[in-house]
Structures are given as structure tokens and as C-alpha cells.
N, C-alpha and C. Protein backbone atom coordinates (compact mmCIF):
# COMPACT_ATOMS: atom_id res chain seq x y z
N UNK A 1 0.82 -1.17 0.00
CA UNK A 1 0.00 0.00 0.00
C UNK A 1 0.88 1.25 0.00
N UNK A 2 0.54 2.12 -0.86
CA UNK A 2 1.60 3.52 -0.91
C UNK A 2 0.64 4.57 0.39
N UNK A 3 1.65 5.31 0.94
CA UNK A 3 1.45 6.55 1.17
C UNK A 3 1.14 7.59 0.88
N UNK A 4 0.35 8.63 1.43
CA UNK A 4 -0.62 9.73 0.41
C UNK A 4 0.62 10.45 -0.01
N UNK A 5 1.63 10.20 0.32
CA UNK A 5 3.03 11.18 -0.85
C UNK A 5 3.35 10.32 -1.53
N UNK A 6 3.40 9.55 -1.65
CA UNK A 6 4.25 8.04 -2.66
C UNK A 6 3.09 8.50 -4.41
N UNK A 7 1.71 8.37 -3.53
CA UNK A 7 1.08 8.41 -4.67
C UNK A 7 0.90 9.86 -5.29
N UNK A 8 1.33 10.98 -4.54
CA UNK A 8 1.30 12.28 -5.06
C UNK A 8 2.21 12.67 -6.10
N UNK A 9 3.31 12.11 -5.70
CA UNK A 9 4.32 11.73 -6.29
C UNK A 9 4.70 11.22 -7.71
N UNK A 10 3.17 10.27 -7.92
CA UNK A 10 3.45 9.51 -9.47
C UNK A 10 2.89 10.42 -10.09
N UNK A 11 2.00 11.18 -9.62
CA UNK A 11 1.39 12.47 -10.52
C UNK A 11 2.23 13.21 -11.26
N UNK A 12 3.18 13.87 -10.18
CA UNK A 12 4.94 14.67 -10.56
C UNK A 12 5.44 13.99 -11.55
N UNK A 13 5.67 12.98 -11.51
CA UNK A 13 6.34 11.98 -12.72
C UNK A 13 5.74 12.00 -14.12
N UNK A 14 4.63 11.77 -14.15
CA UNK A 14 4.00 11.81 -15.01
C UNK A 14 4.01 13.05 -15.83
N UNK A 15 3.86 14.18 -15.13
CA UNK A 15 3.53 15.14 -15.35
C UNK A 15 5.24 16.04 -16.01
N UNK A 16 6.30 15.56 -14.93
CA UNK A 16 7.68 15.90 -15.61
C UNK A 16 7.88 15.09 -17.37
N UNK A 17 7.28 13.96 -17.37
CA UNK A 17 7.77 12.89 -18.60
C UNK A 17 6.85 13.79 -19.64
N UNK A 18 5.33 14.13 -19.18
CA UNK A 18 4.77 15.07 -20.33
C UNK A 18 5.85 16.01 -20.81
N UNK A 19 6.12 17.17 -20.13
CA UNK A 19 7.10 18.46 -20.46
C UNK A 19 8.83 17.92 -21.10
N UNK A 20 9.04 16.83 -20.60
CA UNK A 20 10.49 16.31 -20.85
C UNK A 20 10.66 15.90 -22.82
N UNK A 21 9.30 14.91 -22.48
CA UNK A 21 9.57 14.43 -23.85
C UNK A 21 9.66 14.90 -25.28
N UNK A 22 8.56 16.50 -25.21
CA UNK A 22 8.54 16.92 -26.90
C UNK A 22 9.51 17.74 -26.77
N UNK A 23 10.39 18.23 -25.59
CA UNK A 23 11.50 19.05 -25.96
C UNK A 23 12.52 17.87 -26.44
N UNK A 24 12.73 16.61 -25.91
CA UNK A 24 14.07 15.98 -26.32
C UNK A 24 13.77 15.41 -27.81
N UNK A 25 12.00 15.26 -28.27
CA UNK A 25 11.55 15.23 -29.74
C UNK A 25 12.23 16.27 -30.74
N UNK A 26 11.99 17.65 -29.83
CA UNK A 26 12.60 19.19 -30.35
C UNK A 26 13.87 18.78 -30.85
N UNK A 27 15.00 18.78 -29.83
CA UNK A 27 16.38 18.57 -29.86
C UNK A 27 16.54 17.57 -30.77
N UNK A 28 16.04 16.30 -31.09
CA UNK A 28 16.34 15.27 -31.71
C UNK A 28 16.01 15.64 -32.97
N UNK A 29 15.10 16.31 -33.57
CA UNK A 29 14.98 16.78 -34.89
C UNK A 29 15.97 18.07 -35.38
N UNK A 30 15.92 18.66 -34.01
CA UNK A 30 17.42 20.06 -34.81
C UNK A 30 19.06 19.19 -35.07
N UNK A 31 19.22 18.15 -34.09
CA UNK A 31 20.27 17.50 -34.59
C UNK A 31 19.99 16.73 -36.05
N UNK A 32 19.11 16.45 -36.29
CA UNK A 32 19.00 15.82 -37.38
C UNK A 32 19.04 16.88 -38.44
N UNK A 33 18.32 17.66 -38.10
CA UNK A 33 18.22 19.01 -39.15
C UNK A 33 20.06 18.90 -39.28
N UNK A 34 20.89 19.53 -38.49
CA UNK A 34 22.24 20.11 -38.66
C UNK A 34 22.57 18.96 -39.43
N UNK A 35 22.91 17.65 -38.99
CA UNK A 35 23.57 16.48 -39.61
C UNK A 35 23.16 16.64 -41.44
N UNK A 36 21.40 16.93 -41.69
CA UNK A 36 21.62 16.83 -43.22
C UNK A 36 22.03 18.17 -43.75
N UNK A 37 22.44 19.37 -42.99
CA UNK A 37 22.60 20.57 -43.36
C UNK A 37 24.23 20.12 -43.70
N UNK A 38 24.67 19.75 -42.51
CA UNK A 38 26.60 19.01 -42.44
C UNK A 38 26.63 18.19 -43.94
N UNK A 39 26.02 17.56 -44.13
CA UNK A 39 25.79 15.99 -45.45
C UNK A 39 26.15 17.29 -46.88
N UNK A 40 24.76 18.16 -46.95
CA UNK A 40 24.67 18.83 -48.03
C UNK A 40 25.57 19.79 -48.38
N UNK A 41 26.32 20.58 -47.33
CA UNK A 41 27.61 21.04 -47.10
C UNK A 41 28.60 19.99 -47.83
N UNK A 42 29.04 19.17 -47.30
CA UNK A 42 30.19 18.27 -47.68
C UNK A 42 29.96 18.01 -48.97
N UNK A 43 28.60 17.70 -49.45
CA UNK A 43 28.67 17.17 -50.80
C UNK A 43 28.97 18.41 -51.94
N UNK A 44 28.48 19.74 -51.75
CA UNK A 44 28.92 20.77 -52.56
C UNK A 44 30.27 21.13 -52.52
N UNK A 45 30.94 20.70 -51.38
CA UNK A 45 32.64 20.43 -51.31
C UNK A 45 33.23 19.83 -52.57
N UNK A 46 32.46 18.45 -52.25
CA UNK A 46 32.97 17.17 -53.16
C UNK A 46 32.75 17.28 -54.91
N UNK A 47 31.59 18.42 -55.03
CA UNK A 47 31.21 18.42 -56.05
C UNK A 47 31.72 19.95 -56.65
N UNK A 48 32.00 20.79 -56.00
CA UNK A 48 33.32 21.85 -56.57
C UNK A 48 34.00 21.34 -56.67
N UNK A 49 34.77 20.62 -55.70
CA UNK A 49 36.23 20.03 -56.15
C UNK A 49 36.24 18.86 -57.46
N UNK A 50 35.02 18.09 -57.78
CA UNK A 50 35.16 17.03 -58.67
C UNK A 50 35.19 17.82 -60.09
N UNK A 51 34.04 19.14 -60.19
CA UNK A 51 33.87 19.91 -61.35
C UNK A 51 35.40 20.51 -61.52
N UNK A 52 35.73 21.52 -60.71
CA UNK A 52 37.35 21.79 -60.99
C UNK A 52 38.14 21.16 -61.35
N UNK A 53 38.57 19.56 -61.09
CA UNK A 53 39.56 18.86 -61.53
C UNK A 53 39.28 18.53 -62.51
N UNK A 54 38.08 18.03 -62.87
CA UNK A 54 37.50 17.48 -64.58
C UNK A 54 37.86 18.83 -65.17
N UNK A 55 37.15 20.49 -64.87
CA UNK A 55 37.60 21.28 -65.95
C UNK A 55 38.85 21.54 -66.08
N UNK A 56 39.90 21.34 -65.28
CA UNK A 56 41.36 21.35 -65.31
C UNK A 56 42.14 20.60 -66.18
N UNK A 57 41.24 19.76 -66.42
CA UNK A 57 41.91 18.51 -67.25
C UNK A 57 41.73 18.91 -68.51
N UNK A 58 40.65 19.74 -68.59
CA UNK A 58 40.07 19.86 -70.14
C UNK A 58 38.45 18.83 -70.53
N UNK A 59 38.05 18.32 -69.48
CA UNK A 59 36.72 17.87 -69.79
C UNK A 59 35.77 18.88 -69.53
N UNK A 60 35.10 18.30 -71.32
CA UNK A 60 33.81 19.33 -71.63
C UNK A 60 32.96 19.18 -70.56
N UNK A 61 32.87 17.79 -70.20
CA UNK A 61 31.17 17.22 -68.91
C UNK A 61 31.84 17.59 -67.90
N UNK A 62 32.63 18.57 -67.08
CA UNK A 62 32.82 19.12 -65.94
C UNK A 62 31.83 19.79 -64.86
N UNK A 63 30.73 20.20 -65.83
CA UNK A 63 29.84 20.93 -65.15
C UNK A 63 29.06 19.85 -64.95
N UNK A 64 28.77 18.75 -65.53
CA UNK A 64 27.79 17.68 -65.50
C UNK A 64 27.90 16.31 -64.06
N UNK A 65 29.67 16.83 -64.43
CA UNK A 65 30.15 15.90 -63.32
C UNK A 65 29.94 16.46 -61.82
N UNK A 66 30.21 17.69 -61.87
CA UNK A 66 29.70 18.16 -60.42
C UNK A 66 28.06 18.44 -60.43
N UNK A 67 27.33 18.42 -61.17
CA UNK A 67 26.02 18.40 -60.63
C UNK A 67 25.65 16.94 -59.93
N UNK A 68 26.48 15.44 -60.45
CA UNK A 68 26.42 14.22 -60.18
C UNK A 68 26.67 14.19 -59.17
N UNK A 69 27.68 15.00 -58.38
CA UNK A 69 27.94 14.73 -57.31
C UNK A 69 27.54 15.52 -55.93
N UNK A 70 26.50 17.09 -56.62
CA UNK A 70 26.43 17.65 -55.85
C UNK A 70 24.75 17.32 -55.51
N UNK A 71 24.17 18.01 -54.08
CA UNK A 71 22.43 17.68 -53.59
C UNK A 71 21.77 17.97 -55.17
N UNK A 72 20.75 17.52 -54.78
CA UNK A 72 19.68 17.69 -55.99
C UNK A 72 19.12 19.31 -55.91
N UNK A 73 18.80 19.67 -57.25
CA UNK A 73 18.67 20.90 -57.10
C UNK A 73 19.54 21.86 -57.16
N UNK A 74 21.14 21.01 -57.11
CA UNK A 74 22.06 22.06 -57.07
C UNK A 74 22.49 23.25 -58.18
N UNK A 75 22.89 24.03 -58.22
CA UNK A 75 23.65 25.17 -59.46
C UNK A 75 25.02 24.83 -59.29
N UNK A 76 25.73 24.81 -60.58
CA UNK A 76 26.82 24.29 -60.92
C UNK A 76 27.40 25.38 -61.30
N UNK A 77 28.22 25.87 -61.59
CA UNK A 77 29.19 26.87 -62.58
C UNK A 77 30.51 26.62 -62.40
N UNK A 78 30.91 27.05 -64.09
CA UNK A 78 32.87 26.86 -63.57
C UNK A 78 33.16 27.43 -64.60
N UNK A 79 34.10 28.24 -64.35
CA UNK A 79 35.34 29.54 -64.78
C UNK A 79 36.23 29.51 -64.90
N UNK A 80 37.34 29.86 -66.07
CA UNK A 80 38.51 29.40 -66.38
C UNK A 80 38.49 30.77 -66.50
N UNK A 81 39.75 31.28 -65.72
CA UNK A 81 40.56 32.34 -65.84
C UNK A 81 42.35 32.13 -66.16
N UNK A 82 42.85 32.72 -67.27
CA UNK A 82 44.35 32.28 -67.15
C UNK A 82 44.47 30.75 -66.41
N UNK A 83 45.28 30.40 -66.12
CA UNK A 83 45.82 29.19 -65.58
C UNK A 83 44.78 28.58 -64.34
N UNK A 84 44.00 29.54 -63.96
CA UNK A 84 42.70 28.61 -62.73
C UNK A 84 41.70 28.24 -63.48
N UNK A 85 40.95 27.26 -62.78
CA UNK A 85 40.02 27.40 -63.28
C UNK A 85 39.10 26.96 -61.84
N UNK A 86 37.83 28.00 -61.72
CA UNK A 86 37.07 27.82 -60.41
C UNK A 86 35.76 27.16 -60.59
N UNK A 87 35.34 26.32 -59.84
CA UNK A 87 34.11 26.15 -59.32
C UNK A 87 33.35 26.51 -58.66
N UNK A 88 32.19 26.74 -58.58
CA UNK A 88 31.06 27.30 -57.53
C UNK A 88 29.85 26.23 -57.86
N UNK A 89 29.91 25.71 -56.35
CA UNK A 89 28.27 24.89 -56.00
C UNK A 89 27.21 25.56 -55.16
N UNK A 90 26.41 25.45 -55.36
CA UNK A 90 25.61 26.11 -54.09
C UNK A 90 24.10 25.30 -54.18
N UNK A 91 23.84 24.95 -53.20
CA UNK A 91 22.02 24.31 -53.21
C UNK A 91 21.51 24.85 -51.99
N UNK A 92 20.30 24.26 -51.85
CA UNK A 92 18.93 24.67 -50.56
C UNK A 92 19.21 23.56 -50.03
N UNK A 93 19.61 23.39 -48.65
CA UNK A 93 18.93 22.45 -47.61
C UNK A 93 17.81 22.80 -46.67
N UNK A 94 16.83 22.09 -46.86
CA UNK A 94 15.96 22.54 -46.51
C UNK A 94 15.44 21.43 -45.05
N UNK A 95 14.67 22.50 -43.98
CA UNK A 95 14.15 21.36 -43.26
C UNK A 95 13.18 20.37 -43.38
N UNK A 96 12.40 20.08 -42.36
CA UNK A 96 11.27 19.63 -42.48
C UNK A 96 9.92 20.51 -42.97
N UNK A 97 9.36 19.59 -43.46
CA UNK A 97 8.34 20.78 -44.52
C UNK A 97 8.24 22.10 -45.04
N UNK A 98 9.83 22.36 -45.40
CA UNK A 98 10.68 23.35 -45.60
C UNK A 98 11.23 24.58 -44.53
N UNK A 99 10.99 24.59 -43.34
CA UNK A 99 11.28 25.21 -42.67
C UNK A 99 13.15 24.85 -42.41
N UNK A 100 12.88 26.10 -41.70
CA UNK A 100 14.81 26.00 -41.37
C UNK A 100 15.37 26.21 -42.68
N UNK A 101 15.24 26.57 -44.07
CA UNK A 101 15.53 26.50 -45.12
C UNK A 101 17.17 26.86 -44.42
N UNK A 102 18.49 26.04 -45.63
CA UNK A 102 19.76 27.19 -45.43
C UNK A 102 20.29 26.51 -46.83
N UNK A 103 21.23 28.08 -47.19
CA UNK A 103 21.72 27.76 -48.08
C UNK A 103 23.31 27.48 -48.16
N UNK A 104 23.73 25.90 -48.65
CA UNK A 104 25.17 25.81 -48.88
C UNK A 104 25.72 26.10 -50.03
N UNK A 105 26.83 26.29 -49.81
CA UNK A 105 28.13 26.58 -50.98
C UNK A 105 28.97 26.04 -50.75
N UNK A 106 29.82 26.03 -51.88
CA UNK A 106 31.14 25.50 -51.87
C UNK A 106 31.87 26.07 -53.35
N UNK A 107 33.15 26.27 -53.44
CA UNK A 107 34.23 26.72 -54.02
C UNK A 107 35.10 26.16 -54.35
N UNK A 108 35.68 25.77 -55.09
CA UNK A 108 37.16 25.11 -55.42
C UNK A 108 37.89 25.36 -56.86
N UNK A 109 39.23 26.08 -56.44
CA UNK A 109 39.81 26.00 -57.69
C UNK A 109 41.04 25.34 -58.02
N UNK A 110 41.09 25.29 -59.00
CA UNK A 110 42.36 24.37 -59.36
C UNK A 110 43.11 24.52 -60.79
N UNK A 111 44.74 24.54 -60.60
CA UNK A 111 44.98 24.98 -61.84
C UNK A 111 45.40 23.65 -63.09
N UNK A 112 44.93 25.05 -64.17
CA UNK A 112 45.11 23.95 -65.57
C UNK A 112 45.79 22.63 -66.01
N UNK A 113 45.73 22.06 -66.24
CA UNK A 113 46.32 20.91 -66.81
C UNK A 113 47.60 21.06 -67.98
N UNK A 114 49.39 21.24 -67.20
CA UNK A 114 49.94 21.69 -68.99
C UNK A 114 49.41 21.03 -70.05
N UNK A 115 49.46 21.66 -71.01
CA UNK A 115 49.16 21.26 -72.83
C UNK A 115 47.29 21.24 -73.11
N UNK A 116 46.62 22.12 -71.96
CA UNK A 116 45.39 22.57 -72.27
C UNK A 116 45.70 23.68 -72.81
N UNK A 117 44.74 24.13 -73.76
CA UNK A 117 44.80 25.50 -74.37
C UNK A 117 44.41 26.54 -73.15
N UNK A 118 45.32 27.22 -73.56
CA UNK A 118 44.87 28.75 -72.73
C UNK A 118 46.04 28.47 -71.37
N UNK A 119 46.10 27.45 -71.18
CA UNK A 119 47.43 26.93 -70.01
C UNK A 119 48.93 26.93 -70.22
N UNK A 120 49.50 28.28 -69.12
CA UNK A 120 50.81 27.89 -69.65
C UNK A 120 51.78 26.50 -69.62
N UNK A 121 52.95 26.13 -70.36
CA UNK A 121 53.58 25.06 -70.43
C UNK A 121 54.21 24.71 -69.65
């Protein structure tokens, strides 16, 4: 048999686990949010740097190759100046039912390949 505090008590409990749980729901979805914000980040990394080295080389599908590798949705561009030649990625990560929207980028340049045109020897 409990005591009239023992059982006052399970009320408190109850009542802490209500308030406890949709904040650690909260927290558990903003970490998740950051982790695919971190993912979509890295991949516009991977996908400047893959477009730059293909256009360095002299491949025409440079721009094609970094859209392959970058989020869906992404914008591709790449620029050959004198001996660089740069990339720019950028896409939307977006949250849940689009909220939290953010936007990543990424950059990478890299120089020409000798015996490309426009590259010195």
C-alpha cells in the first residue's frame, strides 16, 4: 500500500515525462536538421572540387560531373581564368516541410592541366 506522498508523487512523474519528452523530440529533430545541413555542405565540397579537376583537365562534362555529385537541385558553374580554373556549387537544404531553409556553398579552384589550351607550359 503507498502513502498519500508516494502516490502524489506519481502524478509529478507523469507530469515531468509530459514536459520532458517533446522538448528531447525538439532537440532530436534540430540535430538531425544540422547532420543533413553538415551531409549537403560536404557534398557541394565534393562536387566543386570534382567539377574543378574534370575542368582542369580539359573535360567538356565538368559541369555535369559536379552536378552528379552535388544535392539535388544544385547550381553548378565553372570559370577558367588564365591558368585557374574555379568552381562554384551552391544548393537549398531545406528542413522539415521546408522550414529552417539554409543555403550551402562551396568553391574550389584548381589549376590547368599543362598542354590545355589557354594553359601555360
Amino acid at each position: 500500500m503507498l502513502s498519500e506522498r508516494a502516490r502524489r508523487e506519481l502524478g509529478y512523474t507523469t507530469a515531468e515525462a509530459a514536459v520532458a519528452l517533446p522538448a528531447l523530440v525538439l532537440v532530436t529533430a534540430l540535430l538531425l536538421w544540422a547532420v543533413l545541413v553538415g551531409s549537403a555542405q560536404v557534398r557541394c565540397v565534393d562536387a566543386a572540387r570534382e567539377a574543378a579537376r574534370a575542368a582542369a583537365r580539359g573535360d567538356p562534362q565538368a559541369v555535369s560531373l559536379g552536378r552528379a555529385a552535388a544535392p539535388s537541385g544544385a547550381s553548378v558553374s565553372v570559370s577558367v581564368g588564365g591558368d585557374l580554373v574555379r568552381a562554384e556549387v551552391s544548393a537549398v537544404s531545406g528542413g522539415p516541410g521546408g522550414l529552417l531553409s539554409v543555403r550551402v556553398a562551396a568553391t574550389a579552384i584548381a589549376e590547368r592541366e599543362p598542354g590545355e589550351p589557354g594553359a601555360r607550359p
